[in-house]
Protein backbone atom coordinates (compact mmCIF):
# COMPACT_ATOMS: atom_id res chain seq x y z
CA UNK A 1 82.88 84.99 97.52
CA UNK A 2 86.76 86.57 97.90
CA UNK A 3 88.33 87.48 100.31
CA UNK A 4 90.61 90.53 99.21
CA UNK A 5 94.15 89.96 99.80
CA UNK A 6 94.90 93.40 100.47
CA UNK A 7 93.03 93.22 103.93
CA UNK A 8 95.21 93.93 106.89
CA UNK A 9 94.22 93.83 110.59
CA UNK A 10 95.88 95.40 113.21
CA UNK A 11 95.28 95.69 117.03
CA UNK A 12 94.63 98.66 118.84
CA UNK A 13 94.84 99.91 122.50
CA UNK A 14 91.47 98.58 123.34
CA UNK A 15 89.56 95.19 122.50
CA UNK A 16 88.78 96.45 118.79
CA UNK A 17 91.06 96.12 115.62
CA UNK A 18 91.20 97.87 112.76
CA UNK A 19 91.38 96.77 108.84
CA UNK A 20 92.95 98.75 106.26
CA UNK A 21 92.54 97.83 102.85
CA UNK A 22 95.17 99.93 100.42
CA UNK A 23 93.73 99.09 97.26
CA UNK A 24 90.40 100.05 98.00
CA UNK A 25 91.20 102.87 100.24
CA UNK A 26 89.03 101.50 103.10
CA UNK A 27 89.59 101.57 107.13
CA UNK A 28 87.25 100.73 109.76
CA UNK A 29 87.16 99.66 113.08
CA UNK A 30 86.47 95.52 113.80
CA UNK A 31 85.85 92.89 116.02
CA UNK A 32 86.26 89.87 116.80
CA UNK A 33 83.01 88.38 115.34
CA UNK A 34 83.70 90.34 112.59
CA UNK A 35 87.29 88.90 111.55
CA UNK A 36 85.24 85.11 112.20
CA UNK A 37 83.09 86.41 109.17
CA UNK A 38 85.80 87.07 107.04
CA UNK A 39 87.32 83.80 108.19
CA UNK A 40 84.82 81.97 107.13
CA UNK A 41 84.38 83.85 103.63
CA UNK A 42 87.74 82.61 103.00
CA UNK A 43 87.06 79.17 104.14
CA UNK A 44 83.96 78.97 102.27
CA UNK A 45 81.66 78.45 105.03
CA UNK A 46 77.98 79.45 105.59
CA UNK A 47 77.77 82.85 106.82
CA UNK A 48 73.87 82.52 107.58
CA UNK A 49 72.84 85.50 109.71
CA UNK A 50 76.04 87.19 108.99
CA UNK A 51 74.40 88.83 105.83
CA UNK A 52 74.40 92.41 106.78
CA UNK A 53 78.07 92.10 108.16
CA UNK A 54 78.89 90.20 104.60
CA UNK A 55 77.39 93.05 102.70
CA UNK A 56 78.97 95.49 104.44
CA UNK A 57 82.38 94.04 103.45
CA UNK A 58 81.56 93.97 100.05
CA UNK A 59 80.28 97.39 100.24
CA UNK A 60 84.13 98.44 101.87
CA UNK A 61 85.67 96.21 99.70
CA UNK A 62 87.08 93.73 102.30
CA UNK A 63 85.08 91.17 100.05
CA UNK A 64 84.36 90.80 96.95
CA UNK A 65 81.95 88.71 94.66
CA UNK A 66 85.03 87.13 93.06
CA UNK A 67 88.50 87.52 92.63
CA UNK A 68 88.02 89.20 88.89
CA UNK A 69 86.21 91.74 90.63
CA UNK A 70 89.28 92.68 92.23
CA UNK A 71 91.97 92.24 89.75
CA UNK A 72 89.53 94.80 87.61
CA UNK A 73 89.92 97.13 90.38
CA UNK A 74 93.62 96.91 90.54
CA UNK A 75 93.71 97.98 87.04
CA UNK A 76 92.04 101.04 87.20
CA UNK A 77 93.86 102.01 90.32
CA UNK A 78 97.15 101.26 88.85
CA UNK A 79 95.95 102.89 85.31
CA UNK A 80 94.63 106.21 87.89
CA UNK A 81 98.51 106.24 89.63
CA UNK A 82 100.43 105.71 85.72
CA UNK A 83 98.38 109.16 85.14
CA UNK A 84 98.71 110.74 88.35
CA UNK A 85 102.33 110.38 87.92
CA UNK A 86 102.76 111.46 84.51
CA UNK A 87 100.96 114.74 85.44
CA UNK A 88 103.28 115.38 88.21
CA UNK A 89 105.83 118.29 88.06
CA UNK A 90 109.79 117.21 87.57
CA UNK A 91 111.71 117.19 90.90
CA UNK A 92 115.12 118.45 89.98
CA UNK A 93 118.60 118.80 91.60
CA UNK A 94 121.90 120.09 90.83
CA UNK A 95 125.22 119.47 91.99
CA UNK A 96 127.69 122.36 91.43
CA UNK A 97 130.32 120.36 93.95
CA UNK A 98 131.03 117.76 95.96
CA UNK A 99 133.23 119.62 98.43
CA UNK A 100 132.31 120.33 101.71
CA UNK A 101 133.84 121.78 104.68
CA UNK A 102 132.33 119.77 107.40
CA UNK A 103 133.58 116.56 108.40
CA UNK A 104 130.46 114.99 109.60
CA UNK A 105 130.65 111.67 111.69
CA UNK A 106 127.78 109.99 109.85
CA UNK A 107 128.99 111.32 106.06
CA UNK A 108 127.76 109.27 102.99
CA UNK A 109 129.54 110.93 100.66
CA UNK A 110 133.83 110.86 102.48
CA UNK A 111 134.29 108.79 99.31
CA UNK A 112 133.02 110.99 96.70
CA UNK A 113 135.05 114.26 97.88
CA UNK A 114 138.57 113.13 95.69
CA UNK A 115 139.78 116.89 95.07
CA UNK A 116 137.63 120.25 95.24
CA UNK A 117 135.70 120.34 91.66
CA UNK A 118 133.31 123.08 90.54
CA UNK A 119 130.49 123.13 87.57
CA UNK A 120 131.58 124.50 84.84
CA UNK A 121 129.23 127.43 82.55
CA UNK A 122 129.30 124.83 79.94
CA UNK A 123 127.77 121.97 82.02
CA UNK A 124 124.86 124.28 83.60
CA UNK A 125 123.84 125.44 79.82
CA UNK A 126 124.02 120.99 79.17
CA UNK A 127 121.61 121.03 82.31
CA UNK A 128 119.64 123.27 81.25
CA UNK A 129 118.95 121.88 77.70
CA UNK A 130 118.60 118.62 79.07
CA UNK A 131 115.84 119.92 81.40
CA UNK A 132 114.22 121.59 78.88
CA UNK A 133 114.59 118.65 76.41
CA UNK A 134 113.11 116.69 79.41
CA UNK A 135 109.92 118.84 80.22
CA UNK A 136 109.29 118.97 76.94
CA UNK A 137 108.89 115.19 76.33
CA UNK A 138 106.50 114.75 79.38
CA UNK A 139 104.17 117.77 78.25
CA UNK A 140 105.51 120.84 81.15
CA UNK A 141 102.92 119.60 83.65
CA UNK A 142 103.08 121.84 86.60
CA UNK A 143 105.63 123.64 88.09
CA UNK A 144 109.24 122.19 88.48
CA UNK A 145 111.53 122.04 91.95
CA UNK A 146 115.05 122.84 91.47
CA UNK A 147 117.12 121.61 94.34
CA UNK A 148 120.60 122.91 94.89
CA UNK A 149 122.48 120.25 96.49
CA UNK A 150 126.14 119.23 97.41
CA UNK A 151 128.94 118.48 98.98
CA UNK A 152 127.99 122.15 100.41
CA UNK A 153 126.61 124.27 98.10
CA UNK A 154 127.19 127.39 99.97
CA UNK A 155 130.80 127.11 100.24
CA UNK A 156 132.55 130.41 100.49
CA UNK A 157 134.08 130.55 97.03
CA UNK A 158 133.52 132.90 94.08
CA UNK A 159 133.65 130.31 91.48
CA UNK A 160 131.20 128.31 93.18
CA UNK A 161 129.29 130.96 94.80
CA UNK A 162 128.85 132.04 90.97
CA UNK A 163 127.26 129.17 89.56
CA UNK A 164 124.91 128.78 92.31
CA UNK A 165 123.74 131.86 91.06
CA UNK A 166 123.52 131.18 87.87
CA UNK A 167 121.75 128.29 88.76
CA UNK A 168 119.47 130.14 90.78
CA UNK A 169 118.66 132.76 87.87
CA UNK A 170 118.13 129.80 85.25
CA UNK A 171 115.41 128.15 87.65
CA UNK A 172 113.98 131.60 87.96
CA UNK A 173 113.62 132.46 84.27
CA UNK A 174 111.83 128.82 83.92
CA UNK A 175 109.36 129.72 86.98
CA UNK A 176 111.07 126.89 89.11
CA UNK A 177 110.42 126.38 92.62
CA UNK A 178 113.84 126.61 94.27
CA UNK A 179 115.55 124.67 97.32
CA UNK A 180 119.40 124.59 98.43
CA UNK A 181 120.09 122.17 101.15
CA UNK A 182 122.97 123.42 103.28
CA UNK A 183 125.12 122.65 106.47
CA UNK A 184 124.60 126.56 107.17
CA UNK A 185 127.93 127.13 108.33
CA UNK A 186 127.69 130.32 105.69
CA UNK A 187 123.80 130.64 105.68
CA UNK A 188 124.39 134.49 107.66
CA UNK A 189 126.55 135.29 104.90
CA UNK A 190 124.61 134.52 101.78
CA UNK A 191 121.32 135.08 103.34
CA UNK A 192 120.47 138.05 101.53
CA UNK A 193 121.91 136.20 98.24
CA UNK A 194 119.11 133.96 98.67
CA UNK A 195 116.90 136.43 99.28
CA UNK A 196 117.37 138.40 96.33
CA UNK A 197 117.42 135.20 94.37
CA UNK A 198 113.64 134.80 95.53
CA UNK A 199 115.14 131.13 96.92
CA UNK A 200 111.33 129.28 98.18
CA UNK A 201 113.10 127.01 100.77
CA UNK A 202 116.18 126.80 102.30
CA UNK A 203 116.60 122.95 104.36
CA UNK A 204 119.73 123.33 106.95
CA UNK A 205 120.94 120.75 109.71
CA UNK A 206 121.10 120.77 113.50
CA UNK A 207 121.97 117.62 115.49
CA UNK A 208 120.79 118.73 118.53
CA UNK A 209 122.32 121.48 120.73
CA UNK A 210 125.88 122.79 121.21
CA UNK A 211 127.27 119.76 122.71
CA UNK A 212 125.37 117.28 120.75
CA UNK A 213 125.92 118.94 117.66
CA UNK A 214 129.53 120.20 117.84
CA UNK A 215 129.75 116.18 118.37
CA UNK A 216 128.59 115.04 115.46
CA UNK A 217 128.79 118.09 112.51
CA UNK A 218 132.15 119.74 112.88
CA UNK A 219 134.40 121.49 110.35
CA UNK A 220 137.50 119.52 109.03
CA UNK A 221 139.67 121.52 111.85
CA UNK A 222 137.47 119.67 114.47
CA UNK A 223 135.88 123.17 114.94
CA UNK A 224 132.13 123.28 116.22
CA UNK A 225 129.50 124.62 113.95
CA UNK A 226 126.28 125.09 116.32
CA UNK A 227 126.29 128.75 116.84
CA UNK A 228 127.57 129.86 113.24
CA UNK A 229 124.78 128.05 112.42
CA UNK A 230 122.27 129.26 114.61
CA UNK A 231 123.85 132.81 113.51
CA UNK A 232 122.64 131.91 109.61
CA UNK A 233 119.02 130.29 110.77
CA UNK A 234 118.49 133.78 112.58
CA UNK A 235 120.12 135.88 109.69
CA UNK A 236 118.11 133.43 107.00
CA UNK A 237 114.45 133.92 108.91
CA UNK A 238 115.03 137.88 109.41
CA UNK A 239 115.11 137.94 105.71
CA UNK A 240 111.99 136.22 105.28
CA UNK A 241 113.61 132.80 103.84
CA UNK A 242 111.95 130.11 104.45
CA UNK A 243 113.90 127.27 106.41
CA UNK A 244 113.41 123.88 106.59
CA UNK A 245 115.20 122.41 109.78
CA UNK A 246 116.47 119.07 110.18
CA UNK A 247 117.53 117.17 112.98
CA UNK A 248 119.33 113.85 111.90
CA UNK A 249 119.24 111.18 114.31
CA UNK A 250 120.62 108.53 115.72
CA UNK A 251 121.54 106.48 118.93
CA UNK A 252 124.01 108.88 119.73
CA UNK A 253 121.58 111.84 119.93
CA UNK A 254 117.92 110.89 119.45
CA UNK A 255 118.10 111.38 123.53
CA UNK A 256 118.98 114.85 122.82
CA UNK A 257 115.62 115.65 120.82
CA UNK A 258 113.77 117.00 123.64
CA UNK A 259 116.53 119.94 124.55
CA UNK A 260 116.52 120.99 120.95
CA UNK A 261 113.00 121.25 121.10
CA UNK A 262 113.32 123.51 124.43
CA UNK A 263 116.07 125.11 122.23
CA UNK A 264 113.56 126.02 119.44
CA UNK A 265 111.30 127.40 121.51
CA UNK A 266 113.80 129.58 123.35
CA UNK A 267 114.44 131.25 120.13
CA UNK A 268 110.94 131.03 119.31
CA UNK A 269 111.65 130.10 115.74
CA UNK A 270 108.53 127.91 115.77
CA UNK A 271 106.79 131.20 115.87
CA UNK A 272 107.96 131.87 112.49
CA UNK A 273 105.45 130.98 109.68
CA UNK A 274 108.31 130.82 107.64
CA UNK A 275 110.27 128.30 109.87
CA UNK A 276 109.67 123.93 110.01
CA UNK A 277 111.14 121.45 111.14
CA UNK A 278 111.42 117.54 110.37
CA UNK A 279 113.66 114.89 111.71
CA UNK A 280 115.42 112.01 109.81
CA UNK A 281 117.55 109.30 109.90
CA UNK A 282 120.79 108.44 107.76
CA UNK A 283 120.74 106.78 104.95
CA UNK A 284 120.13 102.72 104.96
CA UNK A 285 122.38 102.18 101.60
CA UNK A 286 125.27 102.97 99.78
CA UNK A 287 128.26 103.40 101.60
CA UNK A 288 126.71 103.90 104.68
CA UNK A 289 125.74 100.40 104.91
CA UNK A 290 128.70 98.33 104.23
CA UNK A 291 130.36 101.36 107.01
CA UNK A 292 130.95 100.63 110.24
CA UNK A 293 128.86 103.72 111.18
CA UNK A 294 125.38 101.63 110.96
CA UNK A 295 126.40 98.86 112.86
CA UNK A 296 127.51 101.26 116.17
CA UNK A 297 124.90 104.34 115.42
CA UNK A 298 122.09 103.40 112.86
CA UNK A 299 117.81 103.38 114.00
CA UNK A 300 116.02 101.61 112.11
CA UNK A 301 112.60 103.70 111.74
CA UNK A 302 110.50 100.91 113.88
CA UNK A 303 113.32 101.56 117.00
CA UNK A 304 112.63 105.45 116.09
CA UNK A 305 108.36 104.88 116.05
CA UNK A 306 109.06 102.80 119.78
CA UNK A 307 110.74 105.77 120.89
CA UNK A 308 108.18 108.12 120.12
CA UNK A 309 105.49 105.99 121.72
CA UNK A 310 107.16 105.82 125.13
CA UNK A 311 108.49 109.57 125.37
CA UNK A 312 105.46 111.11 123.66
CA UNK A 313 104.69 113.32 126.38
CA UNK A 314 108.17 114.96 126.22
CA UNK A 315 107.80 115.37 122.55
CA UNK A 316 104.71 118.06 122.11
CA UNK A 317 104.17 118.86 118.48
CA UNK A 318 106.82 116.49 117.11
CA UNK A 319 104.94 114.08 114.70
CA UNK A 320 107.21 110.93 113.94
CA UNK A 321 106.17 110.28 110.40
CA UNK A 322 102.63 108.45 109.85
CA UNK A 323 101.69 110.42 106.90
CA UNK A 324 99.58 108.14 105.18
CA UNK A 325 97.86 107.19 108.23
CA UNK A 326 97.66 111.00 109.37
CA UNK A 327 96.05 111.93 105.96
CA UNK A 328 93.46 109.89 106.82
CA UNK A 329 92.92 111.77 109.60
CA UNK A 330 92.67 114.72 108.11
CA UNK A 331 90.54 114.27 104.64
CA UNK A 332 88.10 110.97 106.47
CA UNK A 333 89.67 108.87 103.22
CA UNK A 334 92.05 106.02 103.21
CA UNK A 335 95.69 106.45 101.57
CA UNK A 336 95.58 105.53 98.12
CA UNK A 337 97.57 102.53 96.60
CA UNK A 338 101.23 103.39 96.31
CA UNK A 339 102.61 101.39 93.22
CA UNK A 340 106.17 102.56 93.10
CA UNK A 341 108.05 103.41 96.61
CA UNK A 342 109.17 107.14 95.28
CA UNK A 343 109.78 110.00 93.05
CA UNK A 344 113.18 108.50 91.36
CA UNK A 345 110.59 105.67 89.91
CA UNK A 346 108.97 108.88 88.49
CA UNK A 347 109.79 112.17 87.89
CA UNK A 348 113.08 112.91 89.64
CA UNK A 349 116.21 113.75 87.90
CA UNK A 350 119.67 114.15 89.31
CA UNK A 351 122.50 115.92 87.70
CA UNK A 352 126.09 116.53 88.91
CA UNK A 353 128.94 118.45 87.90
CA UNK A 354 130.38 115.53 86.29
CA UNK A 355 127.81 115.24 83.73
CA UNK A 356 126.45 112.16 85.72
CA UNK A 357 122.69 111.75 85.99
CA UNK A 358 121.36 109.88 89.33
CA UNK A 359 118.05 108.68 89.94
CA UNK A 360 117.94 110.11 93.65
CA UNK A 361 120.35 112.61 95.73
CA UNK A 362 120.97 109.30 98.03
CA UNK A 363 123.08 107.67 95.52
CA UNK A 364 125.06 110.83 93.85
CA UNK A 365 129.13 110.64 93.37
CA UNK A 366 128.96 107.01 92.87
CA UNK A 367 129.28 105.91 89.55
CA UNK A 368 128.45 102.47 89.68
CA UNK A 369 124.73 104.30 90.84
CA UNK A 370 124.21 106.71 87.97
CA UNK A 371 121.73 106.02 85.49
CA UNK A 372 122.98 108.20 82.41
CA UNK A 373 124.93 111.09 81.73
CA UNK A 374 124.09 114.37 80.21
CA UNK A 375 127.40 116.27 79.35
CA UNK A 376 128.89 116.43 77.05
CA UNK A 377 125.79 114.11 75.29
CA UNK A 378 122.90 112.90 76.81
CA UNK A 379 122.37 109.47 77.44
CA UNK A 380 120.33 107.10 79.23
CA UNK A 381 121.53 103.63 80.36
CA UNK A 382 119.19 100.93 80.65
CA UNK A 383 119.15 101.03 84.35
CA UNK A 384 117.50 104.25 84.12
CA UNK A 385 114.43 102.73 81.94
CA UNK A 386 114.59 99.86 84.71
CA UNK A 387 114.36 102.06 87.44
CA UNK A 388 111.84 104.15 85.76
CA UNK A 389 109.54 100.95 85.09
CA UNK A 390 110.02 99.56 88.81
CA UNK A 391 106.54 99.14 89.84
CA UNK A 392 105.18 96.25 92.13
CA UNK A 393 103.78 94.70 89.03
CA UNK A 394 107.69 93.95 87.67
CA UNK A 395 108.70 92.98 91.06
CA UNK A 396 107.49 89.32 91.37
CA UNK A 397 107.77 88.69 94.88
CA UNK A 398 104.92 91.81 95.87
CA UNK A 399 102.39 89.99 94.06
CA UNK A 400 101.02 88.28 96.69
CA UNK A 401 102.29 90.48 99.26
CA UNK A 402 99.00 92.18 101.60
CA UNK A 403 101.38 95.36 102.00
CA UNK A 404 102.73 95.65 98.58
CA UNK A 405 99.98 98.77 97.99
CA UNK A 406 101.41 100.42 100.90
CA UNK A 407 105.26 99.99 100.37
CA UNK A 408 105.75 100.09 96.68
CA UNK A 409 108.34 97.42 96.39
CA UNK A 410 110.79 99.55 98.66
CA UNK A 411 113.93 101.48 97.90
CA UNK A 412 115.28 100.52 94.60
CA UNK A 413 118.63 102.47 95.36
CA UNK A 414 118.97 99.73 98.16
CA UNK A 415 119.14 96.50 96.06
CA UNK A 416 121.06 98.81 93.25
CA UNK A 417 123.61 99.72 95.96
CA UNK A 418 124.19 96.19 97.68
CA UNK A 419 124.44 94.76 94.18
CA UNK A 420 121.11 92.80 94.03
CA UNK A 421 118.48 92.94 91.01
CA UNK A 422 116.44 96.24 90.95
CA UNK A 423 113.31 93.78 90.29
CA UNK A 424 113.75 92.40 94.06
CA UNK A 425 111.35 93.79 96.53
CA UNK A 426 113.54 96.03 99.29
CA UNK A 427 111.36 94.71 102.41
CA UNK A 428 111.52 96.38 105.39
CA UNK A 429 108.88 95.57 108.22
CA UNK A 430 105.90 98.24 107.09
CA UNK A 431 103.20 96.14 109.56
CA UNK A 432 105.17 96.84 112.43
CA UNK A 433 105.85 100.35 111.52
CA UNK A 434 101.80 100.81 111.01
CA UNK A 435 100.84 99.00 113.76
CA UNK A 436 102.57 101.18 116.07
CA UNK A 437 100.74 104.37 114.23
CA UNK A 438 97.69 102.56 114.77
CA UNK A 439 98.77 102.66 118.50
CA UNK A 440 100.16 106.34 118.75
CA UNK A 441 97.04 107.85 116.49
CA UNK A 442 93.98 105.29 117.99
CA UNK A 443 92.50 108.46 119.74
CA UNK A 444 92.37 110.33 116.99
CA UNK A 445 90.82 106.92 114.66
CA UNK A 446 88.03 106.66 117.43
CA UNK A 447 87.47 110.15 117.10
CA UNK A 448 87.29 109.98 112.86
CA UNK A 449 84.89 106.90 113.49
CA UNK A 450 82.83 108.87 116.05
CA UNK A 451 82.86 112.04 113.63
CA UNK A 452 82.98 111.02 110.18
CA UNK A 453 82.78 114.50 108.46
CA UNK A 454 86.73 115.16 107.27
CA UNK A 455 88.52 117.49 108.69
CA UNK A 456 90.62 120.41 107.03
CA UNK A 457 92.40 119.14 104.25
CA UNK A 458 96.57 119.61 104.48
CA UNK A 459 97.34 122.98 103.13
CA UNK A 460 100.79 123.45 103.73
CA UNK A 461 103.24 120.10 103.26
CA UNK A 462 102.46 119.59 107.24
CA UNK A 463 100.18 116.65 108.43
CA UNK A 464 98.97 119.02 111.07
CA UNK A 465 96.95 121.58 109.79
CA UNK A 466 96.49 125.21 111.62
CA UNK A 467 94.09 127.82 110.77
CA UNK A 468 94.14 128.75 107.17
CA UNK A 469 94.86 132.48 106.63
CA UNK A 470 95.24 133.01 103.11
CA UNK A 471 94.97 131.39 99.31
CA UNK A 472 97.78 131.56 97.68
CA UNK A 473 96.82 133.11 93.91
CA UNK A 474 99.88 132.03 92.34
CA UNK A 475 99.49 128.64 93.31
CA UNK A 476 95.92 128.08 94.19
CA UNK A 477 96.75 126.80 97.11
CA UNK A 478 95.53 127.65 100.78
CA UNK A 479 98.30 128.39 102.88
CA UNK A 480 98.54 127.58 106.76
CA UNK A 481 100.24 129.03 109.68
CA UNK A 482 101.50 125.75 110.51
CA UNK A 483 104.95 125.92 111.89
CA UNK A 484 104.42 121.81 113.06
CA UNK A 485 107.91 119.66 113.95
CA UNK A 486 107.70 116.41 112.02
CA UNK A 487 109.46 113.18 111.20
CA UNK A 488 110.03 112.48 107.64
CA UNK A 489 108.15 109.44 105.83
CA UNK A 490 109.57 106.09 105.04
CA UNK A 491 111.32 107.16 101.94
CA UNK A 492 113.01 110.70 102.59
CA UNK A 493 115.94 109.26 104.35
CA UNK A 494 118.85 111.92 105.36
CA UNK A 495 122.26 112.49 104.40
């Protein structure tokens, strides 16, 4: 018999363990005798008496008759995800400028802002066609996002503030969902811009409160931005936008996540059911990481996962990442295999005012990152058809990997950006990170094992699900009052 080498066995609170198995979506609880079993599977020793334990591993998919067995099942999983992904809507952003007006102490971008350029009519129409051309080829499955992105895409100037519109009313007359991610220094101003736009989601940035923040995400005068920006969030959720608030943290301010938290609630914002909130971390690559900034202020996500675990109390309704582990919790199924780390291995296109196409917002402005270009002709380099093939089966080192199925390789922007082969695995320690959602979420496992039946399925992007109060028609989706505080997964790093 095999032994899958996919198995992984972590501890929990108690005497118990728990294996997860990625590839064939399996969890359960364990013990001791029971890891001796699968011991001596691998060994090849008798397992007399141990046949109901043996079977159900096989059953699970711990074990397996033979090793073809599970190469077969590999296949089909991998063949299931190459569909899965090729059905998925485009994820789309647009970058009318790099300008901003903040001077930001953990900026990725200070070397990408040369002189104040803004997208011209004839580059959006060349966006346009080239997301048409684009949609076309992979069959207009679903319905696009369009995110508006920057620099600061809200900056208070007519020739900017006029192709943001026109970008707007493009993604509109293609049924786009639509996005702008802004500091939201101007949000109170062009609130009801967005509004009229119909503009689905608006993300916008607070470090903390007034102190913290004025510390960390000031104008270029040194000026503080906290209460402009609570001014917009206010004028933004009057109007019915939906926001998206993010705290970015680091060891500077992660202390100061509990007062912003008392902050939110002050304001009651969380009693919005058009208001959520997620926190982040900067970004790992690029500039940022050959910066002084990560050696004095970058978390790495396990530091950020320790500090939830020890302050948890203080931190009601905050939910430091775990998805994959938390969707088990909430649909009584295991994660499915993850063979590429994230949408810029799939469906997500990045194009700037330059004519520059990137394969993710993290690595926009720098050339020596793009993957193609799109103005005035469209072309693809053949980094873009590597990046776009990166899967754990071109990346030689994940083959024998047990958490390959649960990292997808890692961030190819990361190797790309330090100047190593996009083929290279981009390891970061995913056991440790799981193990310590194992020990945050074990009530909530004991309770799944103790009542199998799933519970509500996700309805609204949160992990945390509320009562459901309506379907949506449009989308055929239910919809949620969930207004749940979250920390973003492994591979939605912040600027």
């Amino acid at each position: 018999m095999y032994v899958s080498k996919y198995n992984i066995i972590f501890k929990t609170p108690e005497e118990e363990m728990v294996i997860f198995n990625p590839l064939w979506g399996a969890m359960d609880f364990i013990d001791q005798e029971e890891v001796d079993v699968l011991e001596k599977i691998k060994n090849s020793e008798d397992c007399y008496g141990e046949e109901e334990t043996v079977a159900a591993f096989q059953e699970a998919g711990y074990v397996c008759m033979n090793e073809a067995i599970e190469n077969a099942k590999f296949a089909a999983e991998y063949q299931e995800f190459v569909q899965h992904m090729a059905s998925m809507p485009e994820n789309f952003f647009i970058i009318p400028s790099y300008a901003c007006n903040l001077a930001c102490v953990y900026c990725f971008q200070k070397e990408m802002e040369k002189k104040y350029e803004i997208i011209t009519d004839d580059v959006i129409d060349q966006v346009f066609r080239t997301i048409d051309t684009i949609r076309a080829e992979r069959g207009n499955k679903g319905r696009p996002q369009m995110s508006i992105y920057g620099g600061e895409p809200l900056l208070d100037n007519k020739k900017q503030i006029k192709a943001v519109k026109r970008i707007l009313e493009e993604s509109q007359k293609r049924g786009f969902k639509k996005l702008i991610i802004t500091n939201g220094v101007t949000l109170k101003k062009f609130a009801t811009m967005l509004a009229d736009a119909h503009i689905d989601e608006v993300h916008v940035t607070l470090d903390g409160c007034r102190k913290v923040h004025d510390a960390r995400r000031m104008m270029k005068g040194g000026q503080g931005t906290f209460d402009v920006i609570v001014e917009g969030i206010e004028a933004a959720l009057e109007k019915g936008l939906q926001i998206h608030l993010r705290m970015v943290v680091d060891k500077n301010n992660l202390e100061a996540l509990p007062d912003l938290l008392k902050f939110l609630d002050e304001k009651k914002w969380r009693d919005f059911p058009n208001f959520r909130m997620h926190v982040g971390r900067t970004y790992e690559c690029g500039t940022v990481s050959i910066s002084a900034y990560k050696e004095k202020y970058y978390i790495s996500m396990v530091e950020l996962l320790r500090y939830y675990a020890e302050h948890a109390s203080q931190l009601k309704g905050v939910d430091f990442t775990f998805r994959r582990l938390r969707r088990t919790l909430y649909t009584g199924k295991a994660p499915s295999p993850l063979f590429s780390y994230c949408p810029s291995c799939t469906n997500e296109f990045v194009f700037d005012l330059r004519g520059d196409i990137y394969p993710c917002p993290g690595g926009c402005g720098d050339t020596q990152l793009r993957v193609g270009t799109f103005y005035p002709q469209v072309e693809y380099f053949d980094i873009f058809h590597k990046w776009r093939s990166r899967t754990i089966l071109r990346i030689e080192k994940c083959q024998q990997c047990d958490t390959a199925l649960v990292c997808g390789g890692g961030c190819p922007l990361e190797n790309v950006a330090e100047g190593k082969d996009i083929f290279e695995p981009a390891c970061f320690p995913v056991k440790e990170e799981m193990q310590i959602g194992v020990n945050v979420l074990y009530p909530q496992l004991v309770q799944l094992a103790n009542q199998p039946q799933p519970a509500q399925e996700p309805c609204c992007g949160t992990e945390n699900p509320q009562e459901v109060i309506s379907i949506d028609e449009k989308e055929k989706q239910p919809q949620c009052n969930c207004a749940e505080v979250k920390i973003i997964p492994l591979d939605e790093e912040e600027e």
